[in-house]
PDB file of N, CA and C in Angstrom:
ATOM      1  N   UNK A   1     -20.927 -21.682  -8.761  1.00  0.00           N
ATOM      2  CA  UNK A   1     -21.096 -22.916  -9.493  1.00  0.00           C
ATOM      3  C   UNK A   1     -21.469 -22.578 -10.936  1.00  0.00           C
ATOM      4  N   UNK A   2     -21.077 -23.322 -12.055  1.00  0.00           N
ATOM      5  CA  UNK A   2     -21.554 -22.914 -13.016  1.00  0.00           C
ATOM      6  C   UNK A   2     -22.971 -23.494 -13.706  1.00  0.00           C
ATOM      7  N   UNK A   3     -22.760 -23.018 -14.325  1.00  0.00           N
ATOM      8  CA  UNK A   3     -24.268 -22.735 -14.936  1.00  0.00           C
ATOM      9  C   UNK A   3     -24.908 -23.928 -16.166  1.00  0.00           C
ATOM     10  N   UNK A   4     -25.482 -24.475 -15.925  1.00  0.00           N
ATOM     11  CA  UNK A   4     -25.986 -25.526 -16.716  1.00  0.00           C
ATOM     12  C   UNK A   4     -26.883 -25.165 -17.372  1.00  0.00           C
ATOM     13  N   UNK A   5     -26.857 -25.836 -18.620  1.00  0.00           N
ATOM     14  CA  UNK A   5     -27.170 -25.242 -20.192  1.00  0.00           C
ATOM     15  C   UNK A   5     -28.172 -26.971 -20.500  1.00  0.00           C
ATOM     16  N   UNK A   6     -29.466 -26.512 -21.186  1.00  0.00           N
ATOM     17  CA  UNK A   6     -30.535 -27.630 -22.346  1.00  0.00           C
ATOM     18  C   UNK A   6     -29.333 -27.376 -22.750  1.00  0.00           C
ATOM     19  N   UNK A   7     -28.671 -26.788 -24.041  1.00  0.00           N
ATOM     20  CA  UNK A   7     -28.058 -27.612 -24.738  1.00  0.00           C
ATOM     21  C   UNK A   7     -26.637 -25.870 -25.485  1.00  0.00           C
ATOM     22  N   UNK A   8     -26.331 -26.488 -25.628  1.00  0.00           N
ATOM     23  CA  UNK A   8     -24.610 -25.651 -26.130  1.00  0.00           C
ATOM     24  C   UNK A   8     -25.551 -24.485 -27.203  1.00  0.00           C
ATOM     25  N   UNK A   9     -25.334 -23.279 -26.598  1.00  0.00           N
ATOM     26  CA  UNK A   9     -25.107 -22.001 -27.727  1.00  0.00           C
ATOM     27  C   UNK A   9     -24.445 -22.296 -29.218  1.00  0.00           C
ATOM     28  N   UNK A  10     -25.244 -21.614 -30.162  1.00  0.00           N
ATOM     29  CA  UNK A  10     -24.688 -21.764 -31.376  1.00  0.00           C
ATOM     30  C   UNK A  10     -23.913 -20.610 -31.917  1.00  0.00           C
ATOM     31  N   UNK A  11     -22.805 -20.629 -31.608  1.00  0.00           N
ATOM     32  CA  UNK A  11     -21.904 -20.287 -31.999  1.00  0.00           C
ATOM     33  C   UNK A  11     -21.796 -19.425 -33.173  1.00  0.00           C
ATOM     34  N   UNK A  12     -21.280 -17.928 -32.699  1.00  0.00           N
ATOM     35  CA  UNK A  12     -21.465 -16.676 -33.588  1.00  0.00           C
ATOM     36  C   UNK A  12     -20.425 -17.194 -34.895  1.00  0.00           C
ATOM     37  N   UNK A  13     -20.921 -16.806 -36.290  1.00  0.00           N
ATOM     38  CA  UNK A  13     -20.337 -16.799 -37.584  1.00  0.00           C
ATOM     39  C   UNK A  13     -19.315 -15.337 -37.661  1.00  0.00           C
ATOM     40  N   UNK A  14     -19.371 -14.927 -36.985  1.00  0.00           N
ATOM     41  CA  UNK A  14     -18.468 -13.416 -36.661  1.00  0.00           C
ATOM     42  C   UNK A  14     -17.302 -13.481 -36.605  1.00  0.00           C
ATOM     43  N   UNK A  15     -16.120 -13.060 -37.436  1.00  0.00           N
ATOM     44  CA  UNK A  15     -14.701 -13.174 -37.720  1.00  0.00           C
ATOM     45  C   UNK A  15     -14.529 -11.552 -37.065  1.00  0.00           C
ATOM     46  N   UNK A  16     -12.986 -11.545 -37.070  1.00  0.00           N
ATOM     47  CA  UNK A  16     -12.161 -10.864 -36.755  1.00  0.00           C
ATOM     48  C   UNK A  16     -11.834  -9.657 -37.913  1.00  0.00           C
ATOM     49  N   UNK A  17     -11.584 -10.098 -38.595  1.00  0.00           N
ATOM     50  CA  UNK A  17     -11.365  -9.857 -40.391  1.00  0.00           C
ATOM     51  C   UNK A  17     -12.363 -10.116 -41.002  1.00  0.00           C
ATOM     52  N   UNK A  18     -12.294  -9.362 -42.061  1.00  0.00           N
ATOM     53  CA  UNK A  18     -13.343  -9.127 -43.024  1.00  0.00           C
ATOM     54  C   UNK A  18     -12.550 -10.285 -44.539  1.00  0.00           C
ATOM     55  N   UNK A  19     -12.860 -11.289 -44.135  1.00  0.00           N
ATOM     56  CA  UNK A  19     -12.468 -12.779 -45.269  1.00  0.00           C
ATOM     57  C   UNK A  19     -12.851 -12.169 -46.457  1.00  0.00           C
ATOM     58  N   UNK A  20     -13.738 -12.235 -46.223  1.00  0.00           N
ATOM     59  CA  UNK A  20     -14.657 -12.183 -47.552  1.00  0.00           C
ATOM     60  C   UNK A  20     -14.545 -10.901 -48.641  1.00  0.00           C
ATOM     61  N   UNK A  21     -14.583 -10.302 -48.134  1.00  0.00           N
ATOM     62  CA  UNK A  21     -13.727  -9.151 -48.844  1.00  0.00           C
ATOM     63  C   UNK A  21     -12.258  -9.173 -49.312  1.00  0.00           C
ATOM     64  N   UNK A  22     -11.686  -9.462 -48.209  1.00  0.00           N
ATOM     65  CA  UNK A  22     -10.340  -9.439 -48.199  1.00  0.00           C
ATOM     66  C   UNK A  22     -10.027 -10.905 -49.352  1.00  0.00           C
ATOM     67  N   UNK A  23     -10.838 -11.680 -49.613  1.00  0.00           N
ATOM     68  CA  UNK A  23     -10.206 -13.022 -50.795  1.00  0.00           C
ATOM     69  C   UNK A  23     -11.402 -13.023 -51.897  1.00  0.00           C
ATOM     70  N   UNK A  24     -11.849 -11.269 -52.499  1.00  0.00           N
ATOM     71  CA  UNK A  24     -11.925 -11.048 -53.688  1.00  0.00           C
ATOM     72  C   UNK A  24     -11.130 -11.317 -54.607  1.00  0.00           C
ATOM     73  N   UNK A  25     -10.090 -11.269 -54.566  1.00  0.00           N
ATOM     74  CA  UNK A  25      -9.113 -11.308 -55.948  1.00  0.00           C
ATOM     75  C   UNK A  25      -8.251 -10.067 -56.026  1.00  0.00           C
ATOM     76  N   UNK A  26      -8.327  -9.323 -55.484  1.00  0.00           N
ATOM     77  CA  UNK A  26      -7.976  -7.648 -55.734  1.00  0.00           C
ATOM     78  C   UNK A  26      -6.971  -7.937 -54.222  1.00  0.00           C
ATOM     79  N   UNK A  27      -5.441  -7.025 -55.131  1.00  0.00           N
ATOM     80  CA  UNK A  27      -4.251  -7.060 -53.858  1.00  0.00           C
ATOM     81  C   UNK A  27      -4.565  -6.034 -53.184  1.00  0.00           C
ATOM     82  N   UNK A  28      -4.254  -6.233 -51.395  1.00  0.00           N
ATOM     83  CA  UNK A  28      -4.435  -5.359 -50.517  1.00  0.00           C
ATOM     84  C   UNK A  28      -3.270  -4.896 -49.507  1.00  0.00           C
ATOM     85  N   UNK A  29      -3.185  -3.850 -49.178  1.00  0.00           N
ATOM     86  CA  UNK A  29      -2.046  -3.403 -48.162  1.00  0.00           C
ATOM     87  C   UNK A  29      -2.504  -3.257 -46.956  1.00  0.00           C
ATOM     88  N   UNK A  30      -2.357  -4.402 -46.153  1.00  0.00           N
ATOM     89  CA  UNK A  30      -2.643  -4.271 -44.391  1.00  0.00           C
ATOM     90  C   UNK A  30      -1.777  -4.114 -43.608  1.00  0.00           C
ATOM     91  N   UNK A  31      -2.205  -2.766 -42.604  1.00  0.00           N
ATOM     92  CA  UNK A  31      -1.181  -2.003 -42.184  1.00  0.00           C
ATOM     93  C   UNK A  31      -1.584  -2.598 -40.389  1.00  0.00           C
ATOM     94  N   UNK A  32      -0.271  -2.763 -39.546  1.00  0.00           N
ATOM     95  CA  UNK A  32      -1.186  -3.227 -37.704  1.00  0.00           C
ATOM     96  C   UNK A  32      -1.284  -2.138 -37.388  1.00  0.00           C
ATOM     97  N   UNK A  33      -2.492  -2.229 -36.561  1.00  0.00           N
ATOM     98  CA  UNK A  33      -2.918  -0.966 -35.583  1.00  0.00           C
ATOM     99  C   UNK A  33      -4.283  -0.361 -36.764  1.00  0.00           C
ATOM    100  N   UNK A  34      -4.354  -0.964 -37.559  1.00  0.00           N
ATOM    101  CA  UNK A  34      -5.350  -0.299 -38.583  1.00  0.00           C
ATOM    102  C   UNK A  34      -6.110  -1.698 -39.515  1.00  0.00           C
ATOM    103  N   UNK A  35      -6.162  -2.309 -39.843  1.00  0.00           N
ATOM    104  CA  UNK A  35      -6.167  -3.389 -40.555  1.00  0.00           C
ATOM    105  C   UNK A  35      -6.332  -5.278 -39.315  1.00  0.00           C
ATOM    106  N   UNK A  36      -5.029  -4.962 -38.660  1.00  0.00           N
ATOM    107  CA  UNK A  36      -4.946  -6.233 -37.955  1.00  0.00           C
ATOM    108  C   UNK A  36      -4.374  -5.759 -36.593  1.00  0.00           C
ATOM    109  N   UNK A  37      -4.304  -6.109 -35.537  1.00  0.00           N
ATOM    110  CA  UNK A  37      -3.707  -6.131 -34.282  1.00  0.00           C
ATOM    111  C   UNK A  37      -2.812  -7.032 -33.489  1.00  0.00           C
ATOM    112  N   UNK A  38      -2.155  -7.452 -34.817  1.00  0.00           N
ATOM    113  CA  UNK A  38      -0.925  -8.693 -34.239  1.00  0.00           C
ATOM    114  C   UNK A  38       0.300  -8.198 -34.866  1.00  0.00           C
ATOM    115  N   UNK A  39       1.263  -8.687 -35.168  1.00  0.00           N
ATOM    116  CA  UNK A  39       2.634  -8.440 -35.369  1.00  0.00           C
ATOM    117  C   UNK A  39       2.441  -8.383 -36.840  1.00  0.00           C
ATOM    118  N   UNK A  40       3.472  -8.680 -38.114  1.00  0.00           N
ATOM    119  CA  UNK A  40       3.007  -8.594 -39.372  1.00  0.00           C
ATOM    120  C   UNK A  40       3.570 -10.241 -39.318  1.00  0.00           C
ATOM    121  N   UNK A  41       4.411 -10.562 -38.764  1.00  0.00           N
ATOM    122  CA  UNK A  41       4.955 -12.158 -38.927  1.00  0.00           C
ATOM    123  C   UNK A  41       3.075 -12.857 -38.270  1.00  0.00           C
ATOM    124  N   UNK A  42       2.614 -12.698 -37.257  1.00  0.00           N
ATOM    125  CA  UNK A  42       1.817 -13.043 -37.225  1.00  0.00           C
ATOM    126  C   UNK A  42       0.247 -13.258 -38.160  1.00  0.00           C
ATOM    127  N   UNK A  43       0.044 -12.211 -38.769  1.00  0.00           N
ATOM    128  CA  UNK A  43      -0.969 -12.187 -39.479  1.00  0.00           C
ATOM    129  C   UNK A  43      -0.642 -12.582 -41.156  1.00  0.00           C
ATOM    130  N   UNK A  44       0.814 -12.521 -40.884  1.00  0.00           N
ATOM    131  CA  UNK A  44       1.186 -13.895 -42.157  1.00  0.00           C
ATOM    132  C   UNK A  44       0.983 -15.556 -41.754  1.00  0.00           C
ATOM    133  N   UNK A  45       0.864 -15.585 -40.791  1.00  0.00           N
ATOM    134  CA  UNK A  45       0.411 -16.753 -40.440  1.00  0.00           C
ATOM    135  C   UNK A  45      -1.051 -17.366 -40.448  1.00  0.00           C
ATOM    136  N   UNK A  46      -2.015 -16.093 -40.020  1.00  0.00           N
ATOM    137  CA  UNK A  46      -3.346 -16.037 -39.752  1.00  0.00           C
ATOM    138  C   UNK A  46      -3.809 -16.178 -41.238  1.00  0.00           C
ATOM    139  N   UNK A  47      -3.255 -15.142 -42.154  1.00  0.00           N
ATOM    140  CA  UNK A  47      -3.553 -15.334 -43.284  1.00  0.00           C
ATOM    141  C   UNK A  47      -3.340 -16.608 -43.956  1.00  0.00           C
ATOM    142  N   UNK A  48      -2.637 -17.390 -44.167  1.00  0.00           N
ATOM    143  CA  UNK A  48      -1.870 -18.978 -44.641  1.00  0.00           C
ATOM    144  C   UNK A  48      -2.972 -19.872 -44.109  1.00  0.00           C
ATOM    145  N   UNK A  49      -3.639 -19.384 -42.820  1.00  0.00           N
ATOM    146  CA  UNK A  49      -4.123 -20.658 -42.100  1.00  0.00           C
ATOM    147  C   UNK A  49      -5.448 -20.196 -42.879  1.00  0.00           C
ATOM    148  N   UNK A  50      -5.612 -19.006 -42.988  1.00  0.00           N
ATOM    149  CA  UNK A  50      -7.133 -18.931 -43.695  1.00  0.00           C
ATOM    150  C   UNK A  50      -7.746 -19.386 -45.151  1.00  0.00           C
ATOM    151  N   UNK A  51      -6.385 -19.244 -45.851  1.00  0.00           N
ATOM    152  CA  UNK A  51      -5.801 -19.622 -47.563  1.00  0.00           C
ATOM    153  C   UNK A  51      -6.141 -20.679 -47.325  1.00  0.00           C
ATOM    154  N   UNK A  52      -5.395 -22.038 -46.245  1.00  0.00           N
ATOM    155  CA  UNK A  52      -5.621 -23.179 -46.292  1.00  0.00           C
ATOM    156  C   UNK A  52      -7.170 -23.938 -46.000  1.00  0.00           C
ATOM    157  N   UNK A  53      -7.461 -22.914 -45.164  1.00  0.00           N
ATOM    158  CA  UNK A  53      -8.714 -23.596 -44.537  1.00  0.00           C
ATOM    159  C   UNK A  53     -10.148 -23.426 -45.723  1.00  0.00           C
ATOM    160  N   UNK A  54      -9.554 -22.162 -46.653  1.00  0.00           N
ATOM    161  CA  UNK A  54     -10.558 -22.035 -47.585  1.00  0.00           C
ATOM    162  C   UNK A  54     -10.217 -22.763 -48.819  1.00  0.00           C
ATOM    163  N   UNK A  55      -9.144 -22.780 -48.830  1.00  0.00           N
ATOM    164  CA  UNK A  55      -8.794 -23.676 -50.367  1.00  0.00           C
ATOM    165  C   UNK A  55      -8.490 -22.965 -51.236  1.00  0.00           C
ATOM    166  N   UNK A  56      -7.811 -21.665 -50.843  1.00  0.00           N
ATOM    167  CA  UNK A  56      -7.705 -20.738 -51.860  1.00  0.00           C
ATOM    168  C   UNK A  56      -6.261 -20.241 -52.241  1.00  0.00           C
ATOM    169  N   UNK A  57      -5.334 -20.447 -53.431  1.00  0.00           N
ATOM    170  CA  UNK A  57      -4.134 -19.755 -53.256  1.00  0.00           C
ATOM    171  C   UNK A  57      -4.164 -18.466 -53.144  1.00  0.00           C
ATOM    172  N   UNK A  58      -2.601 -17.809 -52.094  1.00  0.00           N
ATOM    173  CA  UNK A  58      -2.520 -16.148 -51.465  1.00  0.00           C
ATOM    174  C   UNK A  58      -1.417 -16.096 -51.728  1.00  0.00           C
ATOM    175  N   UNK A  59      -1.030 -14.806 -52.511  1.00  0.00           N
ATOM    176  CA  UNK A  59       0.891 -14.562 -52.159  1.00  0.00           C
ATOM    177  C   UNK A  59       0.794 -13.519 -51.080  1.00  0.00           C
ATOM    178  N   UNK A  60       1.563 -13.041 -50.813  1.00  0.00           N
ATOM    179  CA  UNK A  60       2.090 -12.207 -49.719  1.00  0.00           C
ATOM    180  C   UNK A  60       3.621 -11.584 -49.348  1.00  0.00           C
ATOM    181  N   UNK A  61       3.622 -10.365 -49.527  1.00  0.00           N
ATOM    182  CA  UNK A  61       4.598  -9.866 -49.264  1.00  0.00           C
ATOM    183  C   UNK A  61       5.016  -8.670 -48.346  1.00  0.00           C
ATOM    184  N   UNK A  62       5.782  -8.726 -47.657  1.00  0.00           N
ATOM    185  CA  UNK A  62       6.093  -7.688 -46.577  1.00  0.00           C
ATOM    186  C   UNK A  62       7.065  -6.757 -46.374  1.00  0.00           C
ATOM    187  N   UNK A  63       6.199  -5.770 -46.668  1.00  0.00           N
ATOM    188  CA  UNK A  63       7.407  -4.440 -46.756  1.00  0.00           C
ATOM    189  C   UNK A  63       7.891  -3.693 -45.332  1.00  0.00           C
ATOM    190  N   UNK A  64       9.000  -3.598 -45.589  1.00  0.00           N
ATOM    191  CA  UNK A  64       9.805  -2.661 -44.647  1.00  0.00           C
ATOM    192  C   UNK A  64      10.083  -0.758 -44.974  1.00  0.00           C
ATOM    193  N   UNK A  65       9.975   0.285 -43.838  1.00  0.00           N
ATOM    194  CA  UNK A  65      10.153   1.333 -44.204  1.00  0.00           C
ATOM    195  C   UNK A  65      11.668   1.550 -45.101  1.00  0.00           C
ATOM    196  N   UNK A  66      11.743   1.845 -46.401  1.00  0.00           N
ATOM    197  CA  UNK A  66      12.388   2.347 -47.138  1.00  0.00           C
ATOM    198  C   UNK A  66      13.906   3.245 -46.349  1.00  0.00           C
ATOM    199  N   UNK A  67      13.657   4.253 -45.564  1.00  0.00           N
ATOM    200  CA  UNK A  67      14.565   4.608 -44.758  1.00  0.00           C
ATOM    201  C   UNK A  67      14.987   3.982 -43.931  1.00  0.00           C
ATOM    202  N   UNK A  68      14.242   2.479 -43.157  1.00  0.00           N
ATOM    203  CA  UNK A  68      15.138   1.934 -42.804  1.00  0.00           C
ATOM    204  C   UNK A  68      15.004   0.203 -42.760  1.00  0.00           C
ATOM    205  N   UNK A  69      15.535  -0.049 -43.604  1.00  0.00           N
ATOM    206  CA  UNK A  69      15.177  -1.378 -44.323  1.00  0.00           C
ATOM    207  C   UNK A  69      15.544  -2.420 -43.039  1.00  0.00           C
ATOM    208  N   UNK A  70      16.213  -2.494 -42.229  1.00  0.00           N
ATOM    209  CA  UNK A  70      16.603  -3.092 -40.944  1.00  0.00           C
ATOM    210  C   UNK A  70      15.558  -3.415 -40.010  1.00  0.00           C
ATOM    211  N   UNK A  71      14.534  -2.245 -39.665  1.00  0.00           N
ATOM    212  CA  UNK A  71      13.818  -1.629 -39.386  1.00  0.00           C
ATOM    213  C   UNK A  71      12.102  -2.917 -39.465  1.00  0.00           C
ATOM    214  N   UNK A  72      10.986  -2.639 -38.330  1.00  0.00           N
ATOM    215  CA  UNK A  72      10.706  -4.103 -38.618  1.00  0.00           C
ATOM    216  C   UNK A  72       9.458  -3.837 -39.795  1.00  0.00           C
ATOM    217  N   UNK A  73       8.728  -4.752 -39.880  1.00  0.00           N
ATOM    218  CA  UNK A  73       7.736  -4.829 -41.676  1.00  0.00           C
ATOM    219  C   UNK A  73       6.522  -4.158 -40.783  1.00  0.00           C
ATOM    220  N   UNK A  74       6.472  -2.754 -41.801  1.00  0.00           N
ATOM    221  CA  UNK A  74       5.401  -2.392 -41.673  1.00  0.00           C
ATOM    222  C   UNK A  74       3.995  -2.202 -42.163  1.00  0.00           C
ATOM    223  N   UNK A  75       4.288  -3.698 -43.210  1.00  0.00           N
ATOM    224  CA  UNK A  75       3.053  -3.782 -44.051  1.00  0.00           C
ATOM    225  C   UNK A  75       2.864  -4.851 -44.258  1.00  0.00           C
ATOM    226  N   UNK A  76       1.580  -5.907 -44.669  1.00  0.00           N
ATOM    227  CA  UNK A  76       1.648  -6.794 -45.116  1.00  0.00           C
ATOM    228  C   UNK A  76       0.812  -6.884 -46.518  1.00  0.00           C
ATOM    229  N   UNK A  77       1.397  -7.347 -47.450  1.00  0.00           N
ATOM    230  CA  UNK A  77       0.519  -7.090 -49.359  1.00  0.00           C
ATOM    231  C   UNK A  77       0.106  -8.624 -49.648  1.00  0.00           C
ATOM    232  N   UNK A  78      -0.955  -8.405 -49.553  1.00  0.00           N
ATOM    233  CA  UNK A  78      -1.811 -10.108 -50.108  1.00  0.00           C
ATOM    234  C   UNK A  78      -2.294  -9.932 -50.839  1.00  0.00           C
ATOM    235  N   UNK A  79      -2.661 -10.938 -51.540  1.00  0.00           N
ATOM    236  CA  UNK A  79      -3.560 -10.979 -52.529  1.00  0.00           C
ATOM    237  C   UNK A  79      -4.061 -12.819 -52.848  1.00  0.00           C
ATOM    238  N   UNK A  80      -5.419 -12.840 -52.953  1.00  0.00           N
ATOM    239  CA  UNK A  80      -5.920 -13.956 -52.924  1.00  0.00           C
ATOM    240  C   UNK A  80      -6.532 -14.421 -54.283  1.00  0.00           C
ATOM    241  N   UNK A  81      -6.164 -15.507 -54.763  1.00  0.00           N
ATOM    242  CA  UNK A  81      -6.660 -16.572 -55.929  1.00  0.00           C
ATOM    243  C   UNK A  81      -7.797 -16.901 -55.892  1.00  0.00           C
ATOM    244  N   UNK A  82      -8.900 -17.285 -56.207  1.00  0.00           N
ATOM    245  CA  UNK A  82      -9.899 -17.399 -55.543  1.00  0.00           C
ATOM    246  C   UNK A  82     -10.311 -19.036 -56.804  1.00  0.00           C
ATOM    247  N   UNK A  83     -10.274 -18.702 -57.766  1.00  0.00           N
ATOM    248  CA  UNK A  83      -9.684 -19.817 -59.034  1.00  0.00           C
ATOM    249  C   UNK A  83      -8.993 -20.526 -58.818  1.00  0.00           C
ATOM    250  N   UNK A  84      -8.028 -20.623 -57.936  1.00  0.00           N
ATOM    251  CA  UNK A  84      -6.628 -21.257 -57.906  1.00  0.00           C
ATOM    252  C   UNK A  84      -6.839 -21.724 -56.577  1.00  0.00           C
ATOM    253  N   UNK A  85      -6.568 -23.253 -56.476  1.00  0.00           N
ATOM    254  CA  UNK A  85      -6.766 -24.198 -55.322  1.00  0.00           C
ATOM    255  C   UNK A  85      -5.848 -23.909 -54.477  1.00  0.00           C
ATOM    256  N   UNK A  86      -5.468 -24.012 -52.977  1.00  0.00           N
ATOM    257  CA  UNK A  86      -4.577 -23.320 -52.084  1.00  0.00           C
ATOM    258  C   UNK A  86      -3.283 -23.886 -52.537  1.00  0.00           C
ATOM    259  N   UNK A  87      -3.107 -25.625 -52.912  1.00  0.00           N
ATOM    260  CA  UNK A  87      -2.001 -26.415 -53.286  1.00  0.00           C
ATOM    261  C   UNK A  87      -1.480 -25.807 -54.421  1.00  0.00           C
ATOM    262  N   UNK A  88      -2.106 -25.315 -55.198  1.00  0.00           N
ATOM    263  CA  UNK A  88      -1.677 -24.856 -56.660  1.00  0.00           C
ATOM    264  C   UNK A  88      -0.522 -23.646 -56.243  1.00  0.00           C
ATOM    265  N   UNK A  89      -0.986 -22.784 -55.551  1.00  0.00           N
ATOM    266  CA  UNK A  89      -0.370 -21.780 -55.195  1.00  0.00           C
ATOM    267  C   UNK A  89      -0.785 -20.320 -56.064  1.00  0.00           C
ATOM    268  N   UNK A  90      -0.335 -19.307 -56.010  1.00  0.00           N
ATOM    269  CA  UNK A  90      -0.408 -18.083 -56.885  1.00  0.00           C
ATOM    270  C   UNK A  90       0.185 -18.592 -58.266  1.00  0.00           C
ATOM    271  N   UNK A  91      -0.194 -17.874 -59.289  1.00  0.00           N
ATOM    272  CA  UNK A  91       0.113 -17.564 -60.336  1.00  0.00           C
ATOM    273  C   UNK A  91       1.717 -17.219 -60.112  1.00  0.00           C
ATOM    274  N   UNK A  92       2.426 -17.525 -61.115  1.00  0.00           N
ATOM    275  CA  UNK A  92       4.298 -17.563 -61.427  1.00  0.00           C
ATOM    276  C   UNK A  92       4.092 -16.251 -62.191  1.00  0.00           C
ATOM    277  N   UNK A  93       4.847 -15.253 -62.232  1.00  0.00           N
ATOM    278  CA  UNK A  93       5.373 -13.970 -62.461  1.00  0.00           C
ATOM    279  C   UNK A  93       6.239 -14.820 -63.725  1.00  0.00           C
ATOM    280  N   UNK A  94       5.807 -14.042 -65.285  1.00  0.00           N
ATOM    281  CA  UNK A  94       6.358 -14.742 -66.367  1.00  0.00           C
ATOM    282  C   UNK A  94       7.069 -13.816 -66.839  1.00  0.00           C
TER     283      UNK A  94
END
């Protein structure tokens, strides 16, 4: 039977990722198996949902091994706005 609770646990502030670091402002190269433990399509997602949820614009780009460009993304390159509202988006390349 389970177990009855006075009142609901408060709930650990403990992420997965290191946010806070990671949406300094400074671009980063996250590699899976080292960095994140999901696919790279995935943690482009994780990332977007985090941009949104903080209010912060992120670009992001995903590289493939050079020898074999077919071949699936073995990197993911973010970089976070921290100035720049999530709607605004990144800064335009002039």
């Amino acid at each position: 039977m389970a177990e009855i609770l006075d009142c609901l646990p408060v709930a650990s502030a403990r992420t997965r990722y290191p946010w806070e670091e990671w949406t300094d402002g400074r671009p980063r190269r996250l590699r899976p198996g080292r960095d994140f433990f999901t696919t790279v399509r995935g943690m482009r997602s994780t990332v977007q949902t985090r941009a949104k949820a903080l209010d912060i614009a992120v670009a992001m780009v995903s590289e493939r091994d050079a020898r074999r460009p077919a071949g699936p993304e073995r990197s993911l390159c973010i970089q976070f706005f921290p100035e720049r509202a999530y709607r605004d988006g990144p800064p335009r390349e002039r």
